[in-house]
PDB file of N, CA and C in Angstrom:
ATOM      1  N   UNK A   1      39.413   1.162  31.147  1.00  0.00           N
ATOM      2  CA  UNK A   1      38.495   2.294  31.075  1.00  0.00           C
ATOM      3  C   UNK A   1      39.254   3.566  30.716  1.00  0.00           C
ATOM      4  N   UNK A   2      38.793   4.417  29.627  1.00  0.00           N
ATOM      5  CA  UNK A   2      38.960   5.755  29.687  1.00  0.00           C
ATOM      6  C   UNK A   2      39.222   6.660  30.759  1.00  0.00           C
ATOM      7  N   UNK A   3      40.302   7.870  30.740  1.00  0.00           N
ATOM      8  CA  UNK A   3      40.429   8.545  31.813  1.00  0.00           C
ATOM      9  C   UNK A   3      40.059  10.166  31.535  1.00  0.00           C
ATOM     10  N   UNK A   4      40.222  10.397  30.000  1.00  0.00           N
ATOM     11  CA  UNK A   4      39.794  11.357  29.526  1.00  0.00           C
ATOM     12  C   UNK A   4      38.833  11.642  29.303  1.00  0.00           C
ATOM     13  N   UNK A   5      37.720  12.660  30.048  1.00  0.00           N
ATOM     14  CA  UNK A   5      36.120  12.793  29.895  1.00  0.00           C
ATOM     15  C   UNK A   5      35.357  12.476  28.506  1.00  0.00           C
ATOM     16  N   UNK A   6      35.998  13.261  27.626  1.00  0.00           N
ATOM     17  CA  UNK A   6      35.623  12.970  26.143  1.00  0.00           C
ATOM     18  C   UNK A   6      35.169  11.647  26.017  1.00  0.00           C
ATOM     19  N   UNK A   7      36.439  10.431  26.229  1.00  0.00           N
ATOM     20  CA  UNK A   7      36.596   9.379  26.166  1.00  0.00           C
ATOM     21  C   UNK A   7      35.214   8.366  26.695  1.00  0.00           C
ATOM     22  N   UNK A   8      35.603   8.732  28.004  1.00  0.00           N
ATOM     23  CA  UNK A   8      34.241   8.408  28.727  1.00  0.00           C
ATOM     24  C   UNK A   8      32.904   8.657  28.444  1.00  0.00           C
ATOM     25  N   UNK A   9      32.954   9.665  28.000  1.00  0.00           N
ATOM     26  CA  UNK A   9      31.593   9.619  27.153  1.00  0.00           C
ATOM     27  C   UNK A   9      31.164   9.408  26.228  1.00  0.00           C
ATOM     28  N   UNK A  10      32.197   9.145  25.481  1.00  0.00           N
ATOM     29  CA  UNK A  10      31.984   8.394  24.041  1.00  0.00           C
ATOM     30  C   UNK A  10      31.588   6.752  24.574  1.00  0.00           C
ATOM     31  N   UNK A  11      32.036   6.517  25.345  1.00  0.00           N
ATOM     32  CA  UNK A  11      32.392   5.298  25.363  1.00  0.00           C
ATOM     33  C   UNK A  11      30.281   4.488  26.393  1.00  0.00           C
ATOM     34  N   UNK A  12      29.852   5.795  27.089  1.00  0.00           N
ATOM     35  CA  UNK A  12      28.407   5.705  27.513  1.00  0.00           C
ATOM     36  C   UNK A  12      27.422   5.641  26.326  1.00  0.00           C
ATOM     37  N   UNK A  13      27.580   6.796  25.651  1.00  0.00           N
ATOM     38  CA  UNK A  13      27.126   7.230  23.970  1.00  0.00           C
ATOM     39  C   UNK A  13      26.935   5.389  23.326  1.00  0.00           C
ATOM     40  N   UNK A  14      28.025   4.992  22.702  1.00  0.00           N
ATOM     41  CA  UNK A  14      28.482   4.104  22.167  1.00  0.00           C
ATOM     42  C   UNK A  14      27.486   3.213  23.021  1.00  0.00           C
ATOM     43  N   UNK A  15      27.784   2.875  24.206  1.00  0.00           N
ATOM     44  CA  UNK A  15      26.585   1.739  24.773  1.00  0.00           C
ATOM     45  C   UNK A  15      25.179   1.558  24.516  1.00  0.00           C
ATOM     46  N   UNK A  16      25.175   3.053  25.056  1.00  0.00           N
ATOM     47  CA  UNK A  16      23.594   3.841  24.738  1.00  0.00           C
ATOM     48  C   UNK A  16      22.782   3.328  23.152  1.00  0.00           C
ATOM     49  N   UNK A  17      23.896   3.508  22.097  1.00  0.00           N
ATOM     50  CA  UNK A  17      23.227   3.030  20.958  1.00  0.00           C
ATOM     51  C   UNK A  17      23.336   1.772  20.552  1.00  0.00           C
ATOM     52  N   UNK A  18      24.613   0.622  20.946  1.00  0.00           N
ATOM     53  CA  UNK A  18      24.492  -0.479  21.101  1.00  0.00           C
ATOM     54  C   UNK A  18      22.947  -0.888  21.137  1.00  0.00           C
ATOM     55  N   UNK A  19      23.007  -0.742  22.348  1.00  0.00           N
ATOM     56  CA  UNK A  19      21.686  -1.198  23.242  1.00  0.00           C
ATOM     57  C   UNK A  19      20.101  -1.029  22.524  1.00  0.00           C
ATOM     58  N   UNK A  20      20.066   0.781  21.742  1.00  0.00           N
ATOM     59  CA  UNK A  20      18.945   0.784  21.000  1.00  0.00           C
ATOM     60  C   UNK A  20      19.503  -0.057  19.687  1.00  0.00           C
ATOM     61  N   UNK A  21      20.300   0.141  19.183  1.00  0.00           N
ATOM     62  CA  UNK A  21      20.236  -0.557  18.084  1.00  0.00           C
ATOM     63  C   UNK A  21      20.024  -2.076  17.668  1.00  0.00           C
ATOM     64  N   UNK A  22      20.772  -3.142  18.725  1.00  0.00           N
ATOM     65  CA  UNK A  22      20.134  -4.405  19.222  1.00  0.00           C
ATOM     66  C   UNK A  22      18.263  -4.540  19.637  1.00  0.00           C
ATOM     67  N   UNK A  23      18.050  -3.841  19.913  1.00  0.00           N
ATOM     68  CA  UNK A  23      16.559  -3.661  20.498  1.00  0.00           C
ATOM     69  C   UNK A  23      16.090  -3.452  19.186  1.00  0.00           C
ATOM     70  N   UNK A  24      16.329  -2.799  18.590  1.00  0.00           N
ATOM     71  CA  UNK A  24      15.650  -2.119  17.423  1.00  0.00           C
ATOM     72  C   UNK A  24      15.382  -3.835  16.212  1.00  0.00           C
ATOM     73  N   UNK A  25      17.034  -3.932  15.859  1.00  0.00           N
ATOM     74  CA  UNK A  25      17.228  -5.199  15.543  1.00  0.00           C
ATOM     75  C   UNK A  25      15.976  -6.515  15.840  1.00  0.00           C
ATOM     76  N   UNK A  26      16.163  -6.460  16.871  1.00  0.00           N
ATOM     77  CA  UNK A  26      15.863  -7.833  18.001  1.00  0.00           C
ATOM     78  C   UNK A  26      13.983  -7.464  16.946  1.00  0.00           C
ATOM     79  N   UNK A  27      13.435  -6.315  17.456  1.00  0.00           N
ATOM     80  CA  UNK A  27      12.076  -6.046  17.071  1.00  0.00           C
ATOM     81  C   UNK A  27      12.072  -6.358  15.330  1.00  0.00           C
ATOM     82  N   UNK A  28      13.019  -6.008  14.930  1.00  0.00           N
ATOM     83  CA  UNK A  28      12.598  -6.125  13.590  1.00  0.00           C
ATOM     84  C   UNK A  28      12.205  -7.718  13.197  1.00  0.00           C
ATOM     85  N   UNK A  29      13.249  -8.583  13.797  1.00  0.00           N
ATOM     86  CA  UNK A  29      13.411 -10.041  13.487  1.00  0.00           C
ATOM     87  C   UNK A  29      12.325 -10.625  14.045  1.00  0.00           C
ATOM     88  N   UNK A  30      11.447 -10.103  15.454  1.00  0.00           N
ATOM     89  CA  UNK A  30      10.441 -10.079  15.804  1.00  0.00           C
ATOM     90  C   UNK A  30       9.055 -10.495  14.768  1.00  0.00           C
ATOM     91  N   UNK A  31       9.248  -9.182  14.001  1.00  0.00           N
ATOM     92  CA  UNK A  31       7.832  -9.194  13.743  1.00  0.00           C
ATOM     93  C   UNK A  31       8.222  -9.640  11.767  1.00  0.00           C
ATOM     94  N   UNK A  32       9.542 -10.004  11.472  1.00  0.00           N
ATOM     95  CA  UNK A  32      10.300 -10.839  10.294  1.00  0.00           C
ATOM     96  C   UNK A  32       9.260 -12.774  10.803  1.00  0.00           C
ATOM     97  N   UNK A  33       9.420 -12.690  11.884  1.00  0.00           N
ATOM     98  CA  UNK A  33       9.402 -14.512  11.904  1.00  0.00           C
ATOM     99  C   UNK A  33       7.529 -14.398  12.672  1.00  0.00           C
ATOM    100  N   UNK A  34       6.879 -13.084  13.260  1.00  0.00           N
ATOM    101  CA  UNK A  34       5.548 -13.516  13.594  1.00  0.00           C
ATOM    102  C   UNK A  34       4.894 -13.976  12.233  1.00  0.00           C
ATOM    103  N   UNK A  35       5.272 -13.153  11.271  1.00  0.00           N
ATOM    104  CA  UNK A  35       4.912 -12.974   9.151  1.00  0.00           C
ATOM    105  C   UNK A  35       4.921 -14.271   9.578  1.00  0.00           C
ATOM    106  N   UNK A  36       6.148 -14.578   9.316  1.00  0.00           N
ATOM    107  CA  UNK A  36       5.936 -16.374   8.440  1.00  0.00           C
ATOM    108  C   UNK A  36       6.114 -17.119   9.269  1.00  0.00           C
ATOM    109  N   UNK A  37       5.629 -17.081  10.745  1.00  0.00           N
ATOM    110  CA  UNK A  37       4.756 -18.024  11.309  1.00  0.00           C
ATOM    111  C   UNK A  37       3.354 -18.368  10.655  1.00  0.00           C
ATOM    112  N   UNK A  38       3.039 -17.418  10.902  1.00  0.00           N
ATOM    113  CA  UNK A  38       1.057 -16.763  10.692  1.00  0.00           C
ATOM    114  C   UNK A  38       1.181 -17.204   9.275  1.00  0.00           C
ATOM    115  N   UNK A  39       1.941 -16.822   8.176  1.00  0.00           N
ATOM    116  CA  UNK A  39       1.697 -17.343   7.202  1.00  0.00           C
ATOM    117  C   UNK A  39       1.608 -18.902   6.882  1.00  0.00           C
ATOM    118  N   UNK A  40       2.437 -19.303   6.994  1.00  0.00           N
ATOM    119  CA  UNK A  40       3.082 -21.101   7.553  1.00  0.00           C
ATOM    120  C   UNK A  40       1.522 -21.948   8.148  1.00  0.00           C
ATOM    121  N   UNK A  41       1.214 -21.050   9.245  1.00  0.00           N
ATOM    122  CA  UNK A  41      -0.145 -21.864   9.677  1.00  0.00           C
ATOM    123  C   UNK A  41      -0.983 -21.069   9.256  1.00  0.00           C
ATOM    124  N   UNK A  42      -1.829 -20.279   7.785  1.00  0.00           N
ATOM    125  CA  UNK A  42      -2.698 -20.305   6.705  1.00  0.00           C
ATOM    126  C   UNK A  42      -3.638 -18.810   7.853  1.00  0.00           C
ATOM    127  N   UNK A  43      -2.929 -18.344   9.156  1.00  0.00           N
ATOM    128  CA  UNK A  43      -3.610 -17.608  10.090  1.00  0.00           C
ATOM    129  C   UNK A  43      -4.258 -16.018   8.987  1.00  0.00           C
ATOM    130  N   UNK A  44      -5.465 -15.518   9.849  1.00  0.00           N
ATOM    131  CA  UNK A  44      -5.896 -14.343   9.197  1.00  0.00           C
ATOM    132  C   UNK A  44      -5.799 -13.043   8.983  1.00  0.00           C
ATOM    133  N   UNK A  45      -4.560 -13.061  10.088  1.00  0.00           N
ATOM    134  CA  UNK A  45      -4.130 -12.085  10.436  1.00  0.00           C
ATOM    135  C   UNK A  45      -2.405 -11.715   9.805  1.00  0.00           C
ATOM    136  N   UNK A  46      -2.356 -12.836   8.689  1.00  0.00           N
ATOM    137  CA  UNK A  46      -1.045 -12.322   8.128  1.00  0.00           C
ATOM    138  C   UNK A  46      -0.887 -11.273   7.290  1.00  0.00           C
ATOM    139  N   UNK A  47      -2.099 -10.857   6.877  1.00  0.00           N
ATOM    140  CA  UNK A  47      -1.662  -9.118   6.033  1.00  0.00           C
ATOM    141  C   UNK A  47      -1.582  -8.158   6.931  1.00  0.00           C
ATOM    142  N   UNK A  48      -1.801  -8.076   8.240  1.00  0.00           N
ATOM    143  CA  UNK A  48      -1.361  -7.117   9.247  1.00  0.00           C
ATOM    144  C   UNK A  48      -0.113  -7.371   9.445  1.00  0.00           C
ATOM    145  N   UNK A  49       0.022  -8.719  10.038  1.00  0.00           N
ATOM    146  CA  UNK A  49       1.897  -8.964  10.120  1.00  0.00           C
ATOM    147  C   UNK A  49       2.469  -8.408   9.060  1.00  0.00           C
ATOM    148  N   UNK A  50       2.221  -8.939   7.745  1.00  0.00           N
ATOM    149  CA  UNK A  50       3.308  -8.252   6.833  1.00  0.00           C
ATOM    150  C   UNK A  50       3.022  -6.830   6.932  1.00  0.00           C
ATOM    151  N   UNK A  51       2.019  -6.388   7.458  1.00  0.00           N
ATOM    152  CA  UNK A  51       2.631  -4.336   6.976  1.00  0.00           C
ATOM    153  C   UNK A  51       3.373  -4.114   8.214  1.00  0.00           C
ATOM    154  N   UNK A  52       3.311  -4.661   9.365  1.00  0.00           N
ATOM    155  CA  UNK A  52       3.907  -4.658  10.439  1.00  0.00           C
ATOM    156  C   UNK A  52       5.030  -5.165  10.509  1.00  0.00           C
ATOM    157  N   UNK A  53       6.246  -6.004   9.020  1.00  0.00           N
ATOM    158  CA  UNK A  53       6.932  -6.547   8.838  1.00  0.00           C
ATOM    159  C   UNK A  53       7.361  -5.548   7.825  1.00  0.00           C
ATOM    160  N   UNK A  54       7.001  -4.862   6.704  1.00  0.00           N
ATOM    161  CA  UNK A  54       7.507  -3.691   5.946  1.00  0.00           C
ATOM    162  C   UNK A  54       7.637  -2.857   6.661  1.00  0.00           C
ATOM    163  N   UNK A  55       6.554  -2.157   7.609  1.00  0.00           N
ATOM    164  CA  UNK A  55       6.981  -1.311   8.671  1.00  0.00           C
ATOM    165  C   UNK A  55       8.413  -1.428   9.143  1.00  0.00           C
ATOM    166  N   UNK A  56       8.599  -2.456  10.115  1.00  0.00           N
ATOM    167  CA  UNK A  56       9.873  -2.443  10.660  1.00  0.00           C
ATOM    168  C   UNK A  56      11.203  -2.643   9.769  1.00  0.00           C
ATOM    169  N   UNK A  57      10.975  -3.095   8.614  1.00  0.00           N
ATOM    170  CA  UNK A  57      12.366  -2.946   7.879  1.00  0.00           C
ATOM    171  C   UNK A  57      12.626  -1.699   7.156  1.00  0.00           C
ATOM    172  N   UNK A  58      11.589  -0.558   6.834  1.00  0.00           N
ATOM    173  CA  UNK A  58      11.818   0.593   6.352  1.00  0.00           C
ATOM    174  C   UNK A  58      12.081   1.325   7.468  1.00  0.00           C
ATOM    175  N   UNK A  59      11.783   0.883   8.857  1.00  0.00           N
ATOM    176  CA  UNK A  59      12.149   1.986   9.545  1.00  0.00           C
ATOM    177  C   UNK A  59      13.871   1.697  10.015  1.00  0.00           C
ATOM    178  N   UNK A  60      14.028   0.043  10.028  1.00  0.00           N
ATOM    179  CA  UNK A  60      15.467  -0.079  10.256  1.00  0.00           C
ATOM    180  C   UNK A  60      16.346   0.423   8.842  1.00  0.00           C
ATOM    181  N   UNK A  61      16.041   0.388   7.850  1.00  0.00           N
ATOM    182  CA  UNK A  61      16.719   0.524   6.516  1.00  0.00           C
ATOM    183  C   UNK A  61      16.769   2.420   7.200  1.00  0.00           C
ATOM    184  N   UNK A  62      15.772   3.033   7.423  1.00  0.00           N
ATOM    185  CA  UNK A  62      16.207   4.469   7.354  1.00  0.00           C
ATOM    186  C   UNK A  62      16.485   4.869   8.474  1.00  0.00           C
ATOM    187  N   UNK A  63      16.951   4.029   9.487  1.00  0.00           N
ATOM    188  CA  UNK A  63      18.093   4.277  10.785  1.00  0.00           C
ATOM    189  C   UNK A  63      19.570   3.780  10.537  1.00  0.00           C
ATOM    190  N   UNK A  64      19.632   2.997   9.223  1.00  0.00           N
ATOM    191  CA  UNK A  64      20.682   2.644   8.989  1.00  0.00           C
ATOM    192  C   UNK A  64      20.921   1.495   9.615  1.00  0.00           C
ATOM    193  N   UNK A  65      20.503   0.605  10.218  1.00  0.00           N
ATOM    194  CA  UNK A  65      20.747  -0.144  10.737  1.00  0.00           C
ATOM    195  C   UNK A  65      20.819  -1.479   9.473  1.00  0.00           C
ATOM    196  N   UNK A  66      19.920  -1.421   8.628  1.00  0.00           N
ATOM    197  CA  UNK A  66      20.442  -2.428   7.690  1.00  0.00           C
ATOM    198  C   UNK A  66      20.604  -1.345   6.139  1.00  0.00           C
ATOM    199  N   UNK A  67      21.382  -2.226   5.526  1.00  0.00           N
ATOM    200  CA  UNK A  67      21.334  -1.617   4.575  1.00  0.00           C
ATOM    201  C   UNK A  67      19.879  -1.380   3.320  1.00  0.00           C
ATOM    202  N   UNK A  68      19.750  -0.340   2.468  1.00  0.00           N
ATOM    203  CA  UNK A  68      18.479   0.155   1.585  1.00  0.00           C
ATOM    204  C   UNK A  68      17.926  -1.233   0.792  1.00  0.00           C
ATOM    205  N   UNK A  69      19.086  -2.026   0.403  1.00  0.00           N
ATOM    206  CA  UNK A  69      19.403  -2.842  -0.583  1.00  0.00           C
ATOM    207  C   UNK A  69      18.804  -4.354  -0.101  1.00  0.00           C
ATOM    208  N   UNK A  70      19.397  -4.367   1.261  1.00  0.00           N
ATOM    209  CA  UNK A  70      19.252  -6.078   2.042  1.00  0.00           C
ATOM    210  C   UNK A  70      16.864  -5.173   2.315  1.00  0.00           C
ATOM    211  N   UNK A  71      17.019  -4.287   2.864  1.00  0.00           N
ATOM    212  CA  UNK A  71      16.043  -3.669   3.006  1.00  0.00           C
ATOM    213  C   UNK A  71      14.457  -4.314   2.045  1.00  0.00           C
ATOM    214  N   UNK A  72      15.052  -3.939   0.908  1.00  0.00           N
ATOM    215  CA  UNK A  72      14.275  -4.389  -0.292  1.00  0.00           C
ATOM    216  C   UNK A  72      14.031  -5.866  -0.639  1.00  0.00           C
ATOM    217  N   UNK A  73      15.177  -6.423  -0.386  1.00  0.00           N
ATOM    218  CA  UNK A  73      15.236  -7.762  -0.722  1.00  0.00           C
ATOM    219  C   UNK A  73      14.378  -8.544  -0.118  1.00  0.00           C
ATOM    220  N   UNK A  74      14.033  -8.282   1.454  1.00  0.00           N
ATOM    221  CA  UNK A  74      13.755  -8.782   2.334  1.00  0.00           C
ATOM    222  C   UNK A  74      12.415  -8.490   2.308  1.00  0.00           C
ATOM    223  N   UNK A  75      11.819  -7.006   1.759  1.00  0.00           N
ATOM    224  CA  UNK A  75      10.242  -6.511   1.573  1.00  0.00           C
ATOM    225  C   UNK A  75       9.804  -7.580   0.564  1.00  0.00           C
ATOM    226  N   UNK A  76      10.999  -7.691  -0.217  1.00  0.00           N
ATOM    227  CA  UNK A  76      10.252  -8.526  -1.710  1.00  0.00           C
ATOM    228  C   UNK A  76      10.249  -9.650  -1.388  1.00  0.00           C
ATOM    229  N   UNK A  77      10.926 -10.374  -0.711  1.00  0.00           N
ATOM    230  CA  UNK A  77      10.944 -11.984  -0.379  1.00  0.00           C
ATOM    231  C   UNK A  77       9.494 -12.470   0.520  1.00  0.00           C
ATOM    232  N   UNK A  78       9.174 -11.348   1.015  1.00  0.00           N
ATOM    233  CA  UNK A  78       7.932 -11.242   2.413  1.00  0.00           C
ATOM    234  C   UNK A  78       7.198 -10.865   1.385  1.00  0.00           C
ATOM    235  N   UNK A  79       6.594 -10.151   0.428  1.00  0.00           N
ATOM    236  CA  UNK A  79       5.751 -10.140  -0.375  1.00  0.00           C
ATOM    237  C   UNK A  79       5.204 -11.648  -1.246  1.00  0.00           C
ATOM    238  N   UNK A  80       6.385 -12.063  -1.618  1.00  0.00           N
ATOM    239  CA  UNK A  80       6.479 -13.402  -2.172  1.00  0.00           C
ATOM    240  C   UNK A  80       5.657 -14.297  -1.206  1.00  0.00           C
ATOM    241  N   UNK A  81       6.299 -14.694  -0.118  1.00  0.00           N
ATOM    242  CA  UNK A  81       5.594 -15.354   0.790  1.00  0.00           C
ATOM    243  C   UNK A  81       4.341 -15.071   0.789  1.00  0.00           C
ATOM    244  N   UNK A  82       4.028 -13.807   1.185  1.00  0.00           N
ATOM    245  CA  UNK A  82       2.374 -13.621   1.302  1.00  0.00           C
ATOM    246  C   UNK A  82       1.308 -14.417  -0.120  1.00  0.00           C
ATOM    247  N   UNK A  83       2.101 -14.197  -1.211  1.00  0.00           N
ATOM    248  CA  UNK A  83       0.856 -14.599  -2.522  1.00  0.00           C
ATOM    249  C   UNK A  83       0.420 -15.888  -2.126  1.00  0.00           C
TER     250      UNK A  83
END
């Protein structure tokens, strides 16, 4: 453990966003696999999942958490699926 305050608080900080950023993660992959469940079994409710599946990757793409690029790929691959 840190002995220097700075230190120490970098080191709470650092957890602090761990923690949202896994969460954040965890939700995105969430509502990545409800899509193509619901899609998979023909359900009626898969054009809500997918905006609820673009939702969460534009909001992780503009927290930085994934990159703009994997971002897109992943909108377009989930679009695909849906046709």
């Amino acid at each position: 453990m840190p002995q220097i305050k700075s230190a120490i608080k970098r080191v709470k900080t650092a957890n602090a966003a761990s923690a949202k950023n896994s969460a954040q993660l965890s939700s995105l992959r969430t509502a990545v696999k409800k899509f193509k469940v619901a899609q998979a079994a023909g359900a009626e409710n898969a054009s809500e999942l997918l905006k609820d599946a673009i939702r969460a990757i534009d909001k992780a793409a503009s927290k930085g958490l994934i990159h703009k690029n994997k971002a897109n790929r992943d909108k377009s691959r989930l679009t695909y699926l849906a046709k």
